[in-house]
Every structure is written in structure tokens, then in C-alpha cells.
Protein backbone atom coordinates (compact mmCIF):
# COMPACT_ATOMS: atom_id res chain seq x y z
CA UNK A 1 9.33 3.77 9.83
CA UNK A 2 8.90 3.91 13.69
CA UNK A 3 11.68 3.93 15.55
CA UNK A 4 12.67 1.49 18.45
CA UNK A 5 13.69 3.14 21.31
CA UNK A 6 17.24 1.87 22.72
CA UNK A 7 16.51 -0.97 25.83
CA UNK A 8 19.22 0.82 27.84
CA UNK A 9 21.01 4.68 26.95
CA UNK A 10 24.78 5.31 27.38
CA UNK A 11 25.77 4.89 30.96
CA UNK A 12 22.92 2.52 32.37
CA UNK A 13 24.88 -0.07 33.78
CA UNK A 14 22.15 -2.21 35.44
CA UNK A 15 23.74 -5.12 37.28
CA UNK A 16 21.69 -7.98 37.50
CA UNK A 17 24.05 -10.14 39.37
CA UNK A 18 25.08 -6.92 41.48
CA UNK A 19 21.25 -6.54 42.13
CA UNK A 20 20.93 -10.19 43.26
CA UNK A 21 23.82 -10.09 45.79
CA UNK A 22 22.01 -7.31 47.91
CA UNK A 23 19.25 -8.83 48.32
CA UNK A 24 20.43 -11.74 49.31
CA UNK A 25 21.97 -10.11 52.08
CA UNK A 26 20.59 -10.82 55.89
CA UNK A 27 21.06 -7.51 57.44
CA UNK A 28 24.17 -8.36 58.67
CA UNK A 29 24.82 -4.62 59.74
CA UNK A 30 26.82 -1.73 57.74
CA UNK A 31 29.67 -3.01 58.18
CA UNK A 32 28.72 -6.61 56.87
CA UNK A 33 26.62 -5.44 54.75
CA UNK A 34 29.89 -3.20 53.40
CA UNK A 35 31.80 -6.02 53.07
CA UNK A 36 29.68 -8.46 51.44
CA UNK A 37 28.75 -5.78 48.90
CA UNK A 38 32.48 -5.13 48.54
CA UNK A 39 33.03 -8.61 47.86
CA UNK A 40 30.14 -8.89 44.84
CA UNK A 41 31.80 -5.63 43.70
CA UNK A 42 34.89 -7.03 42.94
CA UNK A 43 33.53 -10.83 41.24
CA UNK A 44 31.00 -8.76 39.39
CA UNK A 45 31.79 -7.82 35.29
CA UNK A 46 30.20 -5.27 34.03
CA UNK A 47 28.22 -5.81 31.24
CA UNK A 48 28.60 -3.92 27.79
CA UNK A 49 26.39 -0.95 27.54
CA UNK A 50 24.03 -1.39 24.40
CA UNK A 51 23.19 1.57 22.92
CA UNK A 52 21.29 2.13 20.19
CA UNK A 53 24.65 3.03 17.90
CA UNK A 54 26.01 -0.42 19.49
CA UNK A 55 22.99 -2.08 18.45
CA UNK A 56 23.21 -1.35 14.79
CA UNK A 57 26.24 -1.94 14.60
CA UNK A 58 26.28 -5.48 16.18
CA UNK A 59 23.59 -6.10 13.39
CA UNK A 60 25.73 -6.64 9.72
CA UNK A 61 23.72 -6.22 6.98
CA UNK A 62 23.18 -9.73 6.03
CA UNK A 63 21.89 -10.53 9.01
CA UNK A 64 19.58 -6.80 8.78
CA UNK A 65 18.15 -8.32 5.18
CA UNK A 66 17.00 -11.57 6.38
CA UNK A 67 15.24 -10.08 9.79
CA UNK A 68 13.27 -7.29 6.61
CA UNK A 69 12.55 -10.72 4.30
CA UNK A 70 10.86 -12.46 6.83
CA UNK A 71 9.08 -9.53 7.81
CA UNK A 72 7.96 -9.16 4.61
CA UNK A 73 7.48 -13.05 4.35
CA UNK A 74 4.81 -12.83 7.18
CA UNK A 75 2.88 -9.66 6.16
CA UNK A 76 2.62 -11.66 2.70
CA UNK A 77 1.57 -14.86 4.06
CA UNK A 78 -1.16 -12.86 6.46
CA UNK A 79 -2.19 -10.80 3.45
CA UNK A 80 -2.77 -14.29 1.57
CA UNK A 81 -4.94 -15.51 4.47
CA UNK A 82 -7.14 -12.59 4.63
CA UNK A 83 -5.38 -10.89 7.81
CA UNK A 84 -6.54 -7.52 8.70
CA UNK A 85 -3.26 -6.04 7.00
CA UNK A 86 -4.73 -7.28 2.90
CA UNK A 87 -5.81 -4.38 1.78
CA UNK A 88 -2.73 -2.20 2.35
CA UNK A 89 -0.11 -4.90 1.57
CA UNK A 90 -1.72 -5.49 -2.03
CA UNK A 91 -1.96 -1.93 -2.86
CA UNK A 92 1.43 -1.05 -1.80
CA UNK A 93 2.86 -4.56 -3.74
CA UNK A 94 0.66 -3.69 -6.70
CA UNK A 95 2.16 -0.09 -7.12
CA UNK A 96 5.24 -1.01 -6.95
CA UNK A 97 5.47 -4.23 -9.68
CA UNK A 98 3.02 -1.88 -11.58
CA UNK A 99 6.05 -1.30 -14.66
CA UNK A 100 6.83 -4.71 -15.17
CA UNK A 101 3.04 -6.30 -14.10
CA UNK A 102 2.11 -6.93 -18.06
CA UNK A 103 5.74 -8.09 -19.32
CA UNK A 104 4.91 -10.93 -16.28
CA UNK A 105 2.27 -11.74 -16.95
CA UNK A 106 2.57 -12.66 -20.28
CA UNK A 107 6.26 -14.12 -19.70
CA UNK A 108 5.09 -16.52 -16.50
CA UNK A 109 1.94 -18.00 -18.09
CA UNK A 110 3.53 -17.94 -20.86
CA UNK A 111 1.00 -15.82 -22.91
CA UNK A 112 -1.63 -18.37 -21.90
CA UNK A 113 -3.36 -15.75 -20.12
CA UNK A 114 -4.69 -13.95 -23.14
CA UNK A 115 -6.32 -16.94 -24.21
CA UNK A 116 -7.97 -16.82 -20.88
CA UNK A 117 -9.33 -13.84 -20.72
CA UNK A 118 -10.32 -14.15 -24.66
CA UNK A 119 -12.56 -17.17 -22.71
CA UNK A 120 -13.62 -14.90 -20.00
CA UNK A 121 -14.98 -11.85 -22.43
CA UNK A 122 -17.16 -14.66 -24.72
CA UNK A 123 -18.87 -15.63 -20.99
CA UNK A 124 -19.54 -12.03 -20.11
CA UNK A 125 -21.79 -12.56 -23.44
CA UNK A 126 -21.48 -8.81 -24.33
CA UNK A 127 -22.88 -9.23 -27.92
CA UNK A 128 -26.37 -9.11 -26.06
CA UNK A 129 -25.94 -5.46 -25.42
CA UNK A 130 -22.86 -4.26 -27.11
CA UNK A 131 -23.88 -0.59 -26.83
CA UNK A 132 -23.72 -0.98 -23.37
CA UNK A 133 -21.53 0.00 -19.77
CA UNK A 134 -19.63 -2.92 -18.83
CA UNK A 135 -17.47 -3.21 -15.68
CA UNK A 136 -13.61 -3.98 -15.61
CA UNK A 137 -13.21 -4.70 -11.65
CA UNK A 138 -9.65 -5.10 -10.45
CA UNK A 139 -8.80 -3.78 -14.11
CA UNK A 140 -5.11 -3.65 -13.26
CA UNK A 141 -3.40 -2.37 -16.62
CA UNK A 142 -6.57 -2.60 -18.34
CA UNK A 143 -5.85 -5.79 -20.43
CA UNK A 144 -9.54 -7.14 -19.87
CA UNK A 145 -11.43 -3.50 -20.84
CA UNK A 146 -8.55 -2.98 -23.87
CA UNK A 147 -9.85 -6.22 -25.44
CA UNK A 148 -13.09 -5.79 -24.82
CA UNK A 149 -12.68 -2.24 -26.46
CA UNK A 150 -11.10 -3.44 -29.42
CA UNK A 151 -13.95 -5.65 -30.44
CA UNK A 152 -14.80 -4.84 -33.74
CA UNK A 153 -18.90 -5.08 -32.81
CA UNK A 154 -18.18 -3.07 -28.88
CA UNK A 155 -19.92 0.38 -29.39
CA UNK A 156 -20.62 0.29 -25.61
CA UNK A 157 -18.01 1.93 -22.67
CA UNK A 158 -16.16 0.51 -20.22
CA UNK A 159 -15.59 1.23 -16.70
CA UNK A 160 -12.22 -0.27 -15.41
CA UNK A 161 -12.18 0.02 -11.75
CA UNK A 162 -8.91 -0.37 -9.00
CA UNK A 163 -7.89 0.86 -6.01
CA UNK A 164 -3.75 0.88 -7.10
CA UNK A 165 -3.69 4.46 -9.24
CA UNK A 166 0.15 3.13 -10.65
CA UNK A 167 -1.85 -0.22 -12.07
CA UNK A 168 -4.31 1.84 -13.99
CA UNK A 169 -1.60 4.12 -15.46
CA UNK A 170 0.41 1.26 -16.56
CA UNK A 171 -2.66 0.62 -18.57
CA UNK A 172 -2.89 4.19 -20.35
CA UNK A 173 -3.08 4.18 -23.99
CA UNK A 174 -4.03 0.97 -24.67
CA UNK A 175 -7.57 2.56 -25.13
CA UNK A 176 -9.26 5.18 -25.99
CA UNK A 177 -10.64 6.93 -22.77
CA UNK A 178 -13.93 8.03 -24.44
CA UNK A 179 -14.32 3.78 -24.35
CA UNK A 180 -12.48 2.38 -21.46
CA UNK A 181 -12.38 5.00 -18.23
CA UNK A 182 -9.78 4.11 -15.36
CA UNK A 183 -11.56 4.47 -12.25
CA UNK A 184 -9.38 4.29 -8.83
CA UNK A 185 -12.40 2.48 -6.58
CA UNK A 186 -11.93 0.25 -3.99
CA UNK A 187 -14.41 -3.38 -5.10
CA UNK A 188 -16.01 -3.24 -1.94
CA UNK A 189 -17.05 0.56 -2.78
CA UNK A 190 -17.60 1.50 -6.26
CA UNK A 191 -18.59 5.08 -7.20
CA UNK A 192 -21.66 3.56 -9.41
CA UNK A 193 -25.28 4.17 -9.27
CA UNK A 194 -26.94 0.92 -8.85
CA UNK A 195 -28.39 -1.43 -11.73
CA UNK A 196 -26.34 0.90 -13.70
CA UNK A 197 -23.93 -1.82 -15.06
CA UNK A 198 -24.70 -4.42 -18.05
CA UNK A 199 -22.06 -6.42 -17.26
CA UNK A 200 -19.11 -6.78 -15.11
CA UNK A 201 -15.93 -8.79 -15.39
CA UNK A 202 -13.18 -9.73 -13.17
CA UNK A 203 -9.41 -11.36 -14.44
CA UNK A 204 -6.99 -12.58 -11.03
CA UNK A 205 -8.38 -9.74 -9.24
CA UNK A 206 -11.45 -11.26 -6.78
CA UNK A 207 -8.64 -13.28 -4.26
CA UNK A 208 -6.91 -9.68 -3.57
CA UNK A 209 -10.04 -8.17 -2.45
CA UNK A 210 -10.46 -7.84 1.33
CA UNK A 211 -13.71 -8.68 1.81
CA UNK A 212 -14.83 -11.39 -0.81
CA UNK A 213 -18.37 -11.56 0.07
CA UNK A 214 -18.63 -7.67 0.14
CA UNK A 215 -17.18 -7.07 -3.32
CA UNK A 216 -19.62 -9.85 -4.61
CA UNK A 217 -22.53 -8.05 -3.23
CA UNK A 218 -21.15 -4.42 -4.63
CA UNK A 219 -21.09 -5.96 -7.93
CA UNK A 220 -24.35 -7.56 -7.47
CA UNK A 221 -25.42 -4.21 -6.28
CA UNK A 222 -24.26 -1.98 -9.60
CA UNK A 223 -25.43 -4.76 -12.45
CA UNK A 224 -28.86 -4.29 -14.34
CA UNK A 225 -31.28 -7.48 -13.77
CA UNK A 226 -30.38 -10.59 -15.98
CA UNK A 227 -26.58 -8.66 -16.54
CA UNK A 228 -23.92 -11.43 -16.09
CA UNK A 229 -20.69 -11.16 -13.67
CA UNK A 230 -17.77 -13.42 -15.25
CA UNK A 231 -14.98 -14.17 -12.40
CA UNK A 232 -11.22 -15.17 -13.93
CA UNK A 233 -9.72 -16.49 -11.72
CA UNK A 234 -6.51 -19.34 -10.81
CA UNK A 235 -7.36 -22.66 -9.08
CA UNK A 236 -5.67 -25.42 -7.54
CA UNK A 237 -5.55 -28.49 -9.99
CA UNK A 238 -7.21 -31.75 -8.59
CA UNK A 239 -5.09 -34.05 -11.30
CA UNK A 240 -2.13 -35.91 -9.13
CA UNK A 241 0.19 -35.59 -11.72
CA UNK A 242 -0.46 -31.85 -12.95
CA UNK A 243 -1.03 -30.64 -9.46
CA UNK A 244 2.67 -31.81 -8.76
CA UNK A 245 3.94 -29.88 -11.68
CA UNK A 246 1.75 -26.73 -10.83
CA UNK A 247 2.34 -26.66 -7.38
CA UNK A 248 6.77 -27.11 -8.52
CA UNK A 249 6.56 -24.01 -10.92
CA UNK A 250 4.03 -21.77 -8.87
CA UNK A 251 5.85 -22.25 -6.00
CA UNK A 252 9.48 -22.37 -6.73
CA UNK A 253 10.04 -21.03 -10.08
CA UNK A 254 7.56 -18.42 -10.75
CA UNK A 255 8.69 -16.37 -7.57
CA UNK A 256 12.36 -17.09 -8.37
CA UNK A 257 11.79 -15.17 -11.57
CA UNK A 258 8.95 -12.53 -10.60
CA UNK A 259 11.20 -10.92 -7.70
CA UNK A 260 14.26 -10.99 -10.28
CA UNK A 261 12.40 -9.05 -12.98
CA UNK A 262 9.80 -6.88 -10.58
CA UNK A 263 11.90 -6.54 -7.50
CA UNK A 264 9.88 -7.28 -5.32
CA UNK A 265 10.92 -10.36 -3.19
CA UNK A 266 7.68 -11.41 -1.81
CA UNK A 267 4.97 -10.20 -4.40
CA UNK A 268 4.98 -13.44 -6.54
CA UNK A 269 5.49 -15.68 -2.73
CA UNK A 270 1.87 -14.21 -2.25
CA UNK A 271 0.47 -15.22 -5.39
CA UNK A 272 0.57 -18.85 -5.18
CA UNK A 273 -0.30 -18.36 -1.42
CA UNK A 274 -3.43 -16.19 -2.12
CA UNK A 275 -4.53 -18.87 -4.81
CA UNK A 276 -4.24 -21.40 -2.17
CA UNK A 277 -6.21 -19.54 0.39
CA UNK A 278 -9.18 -18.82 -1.85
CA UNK A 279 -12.38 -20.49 -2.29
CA UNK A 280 -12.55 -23.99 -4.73
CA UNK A 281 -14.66 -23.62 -7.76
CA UNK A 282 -18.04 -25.15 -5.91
CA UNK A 283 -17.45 -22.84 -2.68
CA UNK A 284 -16.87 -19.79 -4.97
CA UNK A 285 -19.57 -20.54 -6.62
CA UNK A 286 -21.87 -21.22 -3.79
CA UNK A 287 -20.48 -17.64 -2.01
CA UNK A 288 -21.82 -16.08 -5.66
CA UNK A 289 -25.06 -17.53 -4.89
CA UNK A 290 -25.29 -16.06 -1.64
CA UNK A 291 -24.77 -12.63 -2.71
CA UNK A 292 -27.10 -12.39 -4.96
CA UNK A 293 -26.48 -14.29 -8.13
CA UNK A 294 -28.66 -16.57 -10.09
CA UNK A 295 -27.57 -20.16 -12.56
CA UNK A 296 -24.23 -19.81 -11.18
CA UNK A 297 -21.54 -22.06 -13.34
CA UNK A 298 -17.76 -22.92 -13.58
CA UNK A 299 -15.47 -24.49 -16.09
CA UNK A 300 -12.02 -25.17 -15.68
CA UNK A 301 -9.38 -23.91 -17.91
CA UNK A 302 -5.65 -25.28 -19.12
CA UNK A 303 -6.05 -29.11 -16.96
CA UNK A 304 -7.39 -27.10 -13.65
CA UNK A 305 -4.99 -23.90 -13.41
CA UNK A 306 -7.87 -21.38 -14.19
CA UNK A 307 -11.28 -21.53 -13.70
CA UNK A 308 -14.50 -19.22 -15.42
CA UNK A 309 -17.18 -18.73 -13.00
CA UNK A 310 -20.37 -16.70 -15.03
CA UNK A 311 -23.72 -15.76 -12.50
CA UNK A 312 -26.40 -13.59 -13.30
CA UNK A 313 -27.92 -10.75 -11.36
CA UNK A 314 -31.26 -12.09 -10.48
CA UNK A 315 -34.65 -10.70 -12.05
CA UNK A 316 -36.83 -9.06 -9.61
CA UNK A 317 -40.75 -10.48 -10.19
CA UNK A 318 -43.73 -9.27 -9.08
């Protein structure tokens, strides 16, 4: 952490009223100039020297947490927006709720989010090529390539790519690594040949990239022709009614209870703030198109909280 330099060390005094009185004099001479100076001199209080041990302690720690919350408040709510500072702030938040990431999960969508991504694999449409390589982008703990993996019909290997090393290793074990490799790659980089994919896959991962538009075009870049790229993703219901409700628990309770349980006071405050700063299901969809990808489609999920976006890499013709 850098260090702040003290404004002023031990034994600056610098007199600001003392300052003012001289040059307000008129060259009255020495003598006046003595005794108008000796005058100041006497009105003038000194003002406490602030050093730097002075300064911490003037700060009690109360006062210390709130000025490191709302810190942490604004590098969330920049990271949310897309600010320059994304990429390290998720990382960093992502390592360190990386224990408790699956247990919340489950717990705040209240194992909903299985069903989802039970939705999500049946759109990838992996039965076409079940032998096959199949990315996991944003893989997290690996729930997406485990389930894929334990398809009875899956003879195929996975590739379950993420640039937070502690997200991946919360995932070990839950497949074999012969099926399902953990690859720490950034989506905007990924250490794959191209057209070497035959499928790719994404579950609340897309909105914490820093460059949207660059990680659609990587994907776009490593998938075989006519291979499909499912996005999983949260949305902002349009219904009055359930948007109030949503917008209550998302807000309010869910990052009551995920900094209780991960510790980490502003990692669920970004969530709901990310969701809100990312593309609606036509833009998204339009931004696939742009990069590359062909019959692009959505359907919402649970009255508007998710949403399944499936494209396909486009087939080159002569």
C-alpha cells in the first residue's frame, strides 16, 4: 500500500495568519516594521503541528473503516461500469470469495442456478459431436464443464478456461482432468489454436470480462464453423411487479448475506451493479452478431432474471 507522505513534519509551524500580517505591512521602517510584527506575534496561536503519528491518531478506527468501504464502494461501482480498473478488481474479488463461491451460489439463487445451466448445456447442443473439445469460458469452479462431463453420452474433453487460478482450484475434483482441464486464460486471450473448439459455453462470466466485444471475437476466433457459443447470463426483468421484487433482493438482501458468508463487503454490491451495466438481451445479441456470429437467439429464464443467448460461428462459402 503506498504511503502518504505527512502534509507538514514535526516542527513546521507555518503561520498563515503570521504570513498575512507581513505582507500587509507598508514599509513602515525596522522599527515599525518591528513593532507591527511584534504585535501579530503576540495575537497569533500557533497551530497544532500534524504529523503523520498525529494524523493517525486523530483518525479512530470507525471512522478509518468507512473512508476503506467507500473506497472499495467506488473501485466496485467503476469495475461494474467497465472502468479501466475491471480486470484487476474481479480477479482479486474472485480469489478471494473463491472458498465459499459454490455454497453461494447455490444458497442465493436458491439452487435455481443448476437448473439454469442444465438449460444452458441442452443449447450448446453437444449431442451433435459428443466426442468433441468443448469450451468452459469463465469456468469459475468448474460447475458448467463438471456437468457437462458427467453426461452419460460426453466422450469428448473439456477445456475450462479463467484468469482467477483460486476459482479453478475450488473446482478440483469435481472431474476427472483427463475430461475437464482447468486452464488459467484471460477471455480476451485464450491459449487455443483457432477453429479448434466445437463448442463453447459461458455461465455469469461474459459481464466480468473487460473487453466484451474482444472476448466475443476470441471465442468466435477458437470455434470450428457451424460450432455454437451458448452465453448464461442474469438480466434485468421488464415485468413491473417482478422487477420490484428482483431489484429488493438483488440489491439489499443478496449483498447483506454474500459479504456475511464470503467476507467480502463489496463483491456481491458489484454483482447486481455489473448486471445492471451490461447489455439487454437484443443489444447482447446484436454485439454477438457483430463479432462474428450467425442466427443469433435469446430466451428468458425464471420471469426475466436469466437469459440463454445461443449463436453460431458462421460457415465460410466459397
Amino acid at each position: 500500500m503506498r504511503r502518504i507522505p505527512p502534509l507538514e513534519r514535526e516542527g513546521d509551524d507555518v503561520g498563515i495568519g503570521k504570513v498575512g500580517e507581513i505582507e500587509g505591512s507598508d514599509h513602515v521602517g525596522v522599527e515599525g516594521a518591528r513593532t507591527r510584527t511584534g504585535a501579530a506575534a503576540e495575537n497569533y496561536v500557533s497551530p497544532t503541528v500534524q504529523s503523520s503519528c498525529a494524523l493517525v491518531e486523530a483518525i479512530r478506527g470507525g471512522e478509518l473503516w468507512c473512508m476503506t468501504e467507500t473506497l472499495e464502494e467506488r473501485r466496485a461501482t467503476a469495475a461494474a461500469e467497465g472502468g479501466a480498473e475491471k480486470r484487476d478488481y474481479v480477479r482479486a474479488t474472485f480469489e478471494q470469495i473463491a472458498p465459499r463461491y459454490d455454497l453461494l451460489n447455490h444458497l442465493l439463487s436458491f439452487n435455481v442456478d443448476r437448473r439454469w445451466r442444465r438449460h444452458a448445456l441442452r443449447a450448446l447442443a453437444w449431442t451433435r459431436v459428443p466426442d468433441g473439445r468443448y469450451l468452459d469460458l469463465c469456468a469459475g469452479t468448474l460447475d458448467v464443464g463438471a456437468q457437462l462431463a458427467a453426461e452419460r453420452e460426453f466422450t469428448g474433453f473439456i477445456v475450462g478456461a479463467d484468469f482467477a487460478p483460486a476459482m479453478l482450484r475450488g473446482g478440483t475434483g469435481k472431474a476427472p482432468v483427463a475430461v475437464l482441464a482447468p486452464v488459467a486464460a484471460d477471455a480476451q486471450q485464450l491459449p487455443l489454436p483457432d477453429a479448434s473448439m466445437d463448442g463453447a459455453i459461458v455461465a455469469f462470466g461474459i459481464r466480468n470480462v473487460a473487453s466484451l466485444d474482444a472476448a466475443l471475437r476470441e471465442v468466435n476466433r477458437v470455434l470450428r464453423p457451424g460450432a455454437r457459443f451458448v452465453i448464461l447470463e442474469f438480466t434485468t426483468p421488464r415485468r413491473t411487479l417482478v422487477r420490484w421484487a428482483y431489484q429488493l433482493y438483488f440489491h439489499h438482501v443478496l449483498p447483506l448475506i454474500g459479504g456475511m458468508i464470503s467476507g467480502h463487503r463489496t463483491a456481491y454490491r458489484y454483482l447486481p451493479r455489473s448486471v445492471a451495466s451490461f447489455p439487454a438481451e437484443p443489444a447482447l445479441a446484436a454485439r454477438m452478431t457483430a463479432a462474428g456470429f450467425a442466427g443469433v437467439t435469446w430466451e428468458s429464464l425464471t420471469f426475466g432474471i436469466a437469459a440463454v443467448h445461443v449463436g453460431t460461428r458462421i460457415v465460410a462459402t466459397c
